[in-house]
C-alpha atoms as a PDB file:
ATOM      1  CA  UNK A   1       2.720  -7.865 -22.401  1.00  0.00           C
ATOM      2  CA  UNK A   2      -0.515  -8.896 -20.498  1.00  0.00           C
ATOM      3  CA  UNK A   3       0.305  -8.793 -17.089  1.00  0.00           C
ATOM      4  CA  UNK A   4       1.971  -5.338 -17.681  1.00  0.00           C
ATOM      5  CA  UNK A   5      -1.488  -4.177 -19.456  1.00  0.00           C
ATOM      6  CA  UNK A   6      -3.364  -5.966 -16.278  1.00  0.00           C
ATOM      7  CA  UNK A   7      -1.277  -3.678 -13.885  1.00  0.00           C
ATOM      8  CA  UNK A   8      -2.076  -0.549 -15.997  1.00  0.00           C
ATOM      9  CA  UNK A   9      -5.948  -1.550 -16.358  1.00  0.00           C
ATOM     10  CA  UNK A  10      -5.799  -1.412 -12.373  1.00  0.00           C
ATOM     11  CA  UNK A  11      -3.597   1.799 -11.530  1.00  0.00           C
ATOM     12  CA  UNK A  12      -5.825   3.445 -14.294  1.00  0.00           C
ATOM     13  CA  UNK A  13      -9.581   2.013 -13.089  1.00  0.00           C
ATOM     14  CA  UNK A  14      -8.619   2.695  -9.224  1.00  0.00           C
ATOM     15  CA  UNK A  15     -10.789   5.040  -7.713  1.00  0.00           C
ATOM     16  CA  UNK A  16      -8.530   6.265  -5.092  1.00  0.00           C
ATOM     17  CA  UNK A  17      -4.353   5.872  -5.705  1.00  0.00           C
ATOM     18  CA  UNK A  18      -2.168   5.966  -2.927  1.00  0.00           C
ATOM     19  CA  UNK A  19       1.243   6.369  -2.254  1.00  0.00           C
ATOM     20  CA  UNK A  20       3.111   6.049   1.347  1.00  0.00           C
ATOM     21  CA  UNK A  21       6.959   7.247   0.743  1.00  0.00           C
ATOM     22  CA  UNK A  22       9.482   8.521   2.755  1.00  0.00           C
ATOM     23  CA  UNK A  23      12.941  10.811   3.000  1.00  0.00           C
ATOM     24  CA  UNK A  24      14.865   7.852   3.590  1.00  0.00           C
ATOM     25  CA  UNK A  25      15.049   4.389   2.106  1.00  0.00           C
ATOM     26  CA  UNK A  26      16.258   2.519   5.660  1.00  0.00           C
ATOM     27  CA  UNK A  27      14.819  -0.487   7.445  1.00  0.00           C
ATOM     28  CA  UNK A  28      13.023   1.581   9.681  1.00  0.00           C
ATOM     29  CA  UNK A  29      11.465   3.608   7.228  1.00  0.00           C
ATOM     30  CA  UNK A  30      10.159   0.315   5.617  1.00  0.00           C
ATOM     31  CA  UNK A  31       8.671  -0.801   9.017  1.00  0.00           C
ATOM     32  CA  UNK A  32       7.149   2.913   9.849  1.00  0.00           C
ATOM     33  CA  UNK A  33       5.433   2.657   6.185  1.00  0.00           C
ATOM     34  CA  UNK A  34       3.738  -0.603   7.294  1.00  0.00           C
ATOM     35  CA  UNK A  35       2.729   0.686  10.606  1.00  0.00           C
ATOM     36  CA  UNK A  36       1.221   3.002   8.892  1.00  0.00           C
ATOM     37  CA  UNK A  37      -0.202   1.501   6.193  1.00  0.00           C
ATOM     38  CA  UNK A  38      -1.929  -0.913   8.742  1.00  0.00           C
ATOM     39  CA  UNK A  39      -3.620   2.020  10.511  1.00  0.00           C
ATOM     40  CA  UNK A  40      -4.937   3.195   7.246  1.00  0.00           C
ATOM     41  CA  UNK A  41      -6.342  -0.417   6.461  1.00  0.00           C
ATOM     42  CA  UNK A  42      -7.508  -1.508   9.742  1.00  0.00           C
ATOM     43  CA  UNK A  43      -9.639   2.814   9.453  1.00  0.00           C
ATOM     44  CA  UNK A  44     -10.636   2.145   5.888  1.00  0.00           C
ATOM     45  CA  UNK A  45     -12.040  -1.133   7.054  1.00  0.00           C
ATOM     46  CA  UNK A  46     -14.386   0.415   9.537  1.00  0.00           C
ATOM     47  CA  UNK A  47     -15.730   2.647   7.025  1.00  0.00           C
ATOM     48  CA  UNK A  48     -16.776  -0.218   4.095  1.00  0.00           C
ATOM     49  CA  UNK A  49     -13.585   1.384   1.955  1.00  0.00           C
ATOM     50  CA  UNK A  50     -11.798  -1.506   0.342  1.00  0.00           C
ATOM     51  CA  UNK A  51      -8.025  -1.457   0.536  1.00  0.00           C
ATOM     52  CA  UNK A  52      -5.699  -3.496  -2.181  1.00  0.00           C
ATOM     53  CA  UNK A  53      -1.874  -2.650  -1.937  1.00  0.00           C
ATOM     54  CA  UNK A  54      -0.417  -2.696  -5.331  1.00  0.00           C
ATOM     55  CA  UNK A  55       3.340  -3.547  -4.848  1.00  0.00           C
ATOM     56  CA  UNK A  56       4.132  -5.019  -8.041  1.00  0.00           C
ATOM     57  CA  UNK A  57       4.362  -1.704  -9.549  1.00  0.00           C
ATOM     58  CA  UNK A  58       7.642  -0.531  -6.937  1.00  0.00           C
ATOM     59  CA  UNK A  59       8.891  -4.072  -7.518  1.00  0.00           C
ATOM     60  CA  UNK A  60      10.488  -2.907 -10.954  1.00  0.00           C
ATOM     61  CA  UNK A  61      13.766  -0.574 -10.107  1.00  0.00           C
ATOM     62  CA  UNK A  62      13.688   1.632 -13.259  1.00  0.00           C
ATOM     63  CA  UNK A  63       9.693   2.722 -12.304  1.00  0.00           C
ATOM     64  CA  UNK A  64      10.236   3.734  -8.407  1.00  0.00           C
ATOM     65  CA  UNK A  65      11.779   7.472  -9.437  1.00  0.00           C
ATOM     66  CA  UNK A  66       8.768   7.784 -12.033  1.00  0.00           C
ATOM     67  CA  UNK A  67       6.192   6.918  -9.662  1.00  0.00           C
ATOM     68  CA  UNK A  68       7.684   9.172  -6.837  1.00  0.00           C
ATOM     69  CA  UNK A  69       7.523  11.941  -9.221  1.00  0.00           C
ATOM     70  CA  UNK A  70       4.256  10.909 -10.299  1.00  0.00           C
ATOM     71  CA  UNK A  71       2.708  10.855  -6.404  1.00  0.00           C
ATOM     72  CA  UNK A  72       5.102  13.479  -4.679  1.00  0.00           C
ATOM     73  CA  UNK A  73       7.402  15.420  -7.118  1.00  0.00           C
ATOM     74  CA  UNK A  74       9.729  15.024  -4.748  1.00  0.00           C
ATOM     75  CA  UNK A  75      12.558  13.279  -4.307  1.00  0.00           C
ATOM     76  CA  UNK A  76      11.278  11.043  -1.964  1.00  0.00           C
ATOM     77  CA  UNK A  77      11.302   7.197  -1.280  1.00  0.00           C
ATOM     78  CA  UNK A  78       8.178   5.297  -2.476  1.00  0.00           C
ATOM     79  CA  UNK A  79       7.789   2.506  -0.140  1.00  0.00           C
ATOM     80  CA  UNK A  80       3.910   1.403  -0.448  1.00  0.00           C
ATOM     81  CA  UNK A  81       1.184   2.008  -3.338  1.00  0.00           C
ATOM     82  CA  UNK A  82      -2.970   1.020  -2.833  1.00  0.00           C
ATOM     83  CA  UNK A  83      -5.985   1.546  -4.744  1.00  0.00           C
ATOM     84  CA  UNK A  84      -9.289   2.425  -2.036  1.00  0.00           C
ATOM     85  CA  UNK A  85     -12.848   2.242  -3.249  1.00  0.00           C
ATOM     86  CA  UNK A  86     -15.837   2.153  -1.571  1.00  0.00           C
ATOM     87  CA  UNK A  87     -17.400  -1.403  -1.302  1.00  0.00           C
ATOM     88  CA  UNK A  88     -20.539  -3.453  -0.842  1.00  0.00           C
ATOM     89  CA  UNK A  89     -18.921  -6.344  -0.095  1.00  0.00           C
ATOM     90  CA  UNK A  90     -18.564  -6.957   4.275  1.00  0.00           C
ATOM     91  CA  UNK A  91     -15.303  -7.659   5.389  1.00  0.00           C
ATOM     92  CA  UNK A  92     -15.579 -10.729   7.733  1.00  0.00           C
ATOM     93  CA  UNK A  93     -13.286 -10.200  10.844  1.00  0.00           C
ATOM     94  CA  UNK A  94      -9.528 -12.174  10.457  1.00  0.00           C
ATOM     95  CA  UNK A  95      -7.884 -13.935  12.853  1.00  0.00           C
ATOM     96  CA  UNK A  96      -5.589 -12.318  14.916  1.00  0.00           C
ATOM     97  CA  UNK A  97      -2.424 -14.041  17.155  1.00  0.00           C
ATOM     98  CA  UNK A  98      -2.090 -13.097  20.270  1.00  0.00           C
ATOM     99  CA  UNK A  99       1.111 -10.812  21.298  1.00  0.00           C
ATOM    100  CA  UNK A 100       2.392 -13.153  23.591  1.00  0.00           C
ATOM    101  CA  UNK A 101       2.473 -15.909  21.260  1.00  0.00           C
ATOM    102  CA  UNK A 102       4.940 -14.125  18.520  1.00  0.00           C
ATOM    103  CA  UNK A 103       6.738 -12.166  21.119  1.00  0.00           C
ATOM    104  CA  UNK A 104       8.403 -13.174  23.983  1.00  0.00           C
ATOM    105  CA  UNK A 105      10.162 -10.803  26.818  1.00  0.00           C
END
């Protein structure tokens, strides 16, 4: 299956692999992870480390106890995996909405 071969030519070729989980698998655990995985992206930015979240392989039920086992050992919740690598390429700024404009008082 070639996407399935893509997805393992990635997760194998990755530099770095990461893996955010947590004790719980609640909505606010979900919205911590992405906190946090923001902080790591908007850091790994500043320091010319490409970031590339790689969600497709949590997307498939059966895998997510493999991979926590894989990362952790424990019995944890994997909630967010990445690949980091140092690049050459410069990250041009994004645009950013202001607070006010997605959330009101």
């Amino acid at each position: 299956h070639k996407p399935i071969k893509a997805d393992a030519d990635i997760v194998l070729n990755a530099p770095l692999l990461a893996l955010l989980s947590t004790p719980t698998n609640d909505r606010l655990a979900q919205i911590h992870t992405g906190q946090v995985f923001e902080r790591i992206a908007l850091i790994a930015t500043t320091l010319n480390i490409g970031i590339q979240p790689l969600s497709q392989i949590l997307q498939v039920t059966e895998l997510k106890p493999q991979v926590s086992k894989l990362f952790t050992g424990a019995a944890a919740f994997p909630q967010m995996a990445f690949r980091l690598g140092y690049t050459d390429v410069a990250q041009d700024a994004t645009a950013r909405k202001q607070v006010e404009s997605v959330v009101t008082p």
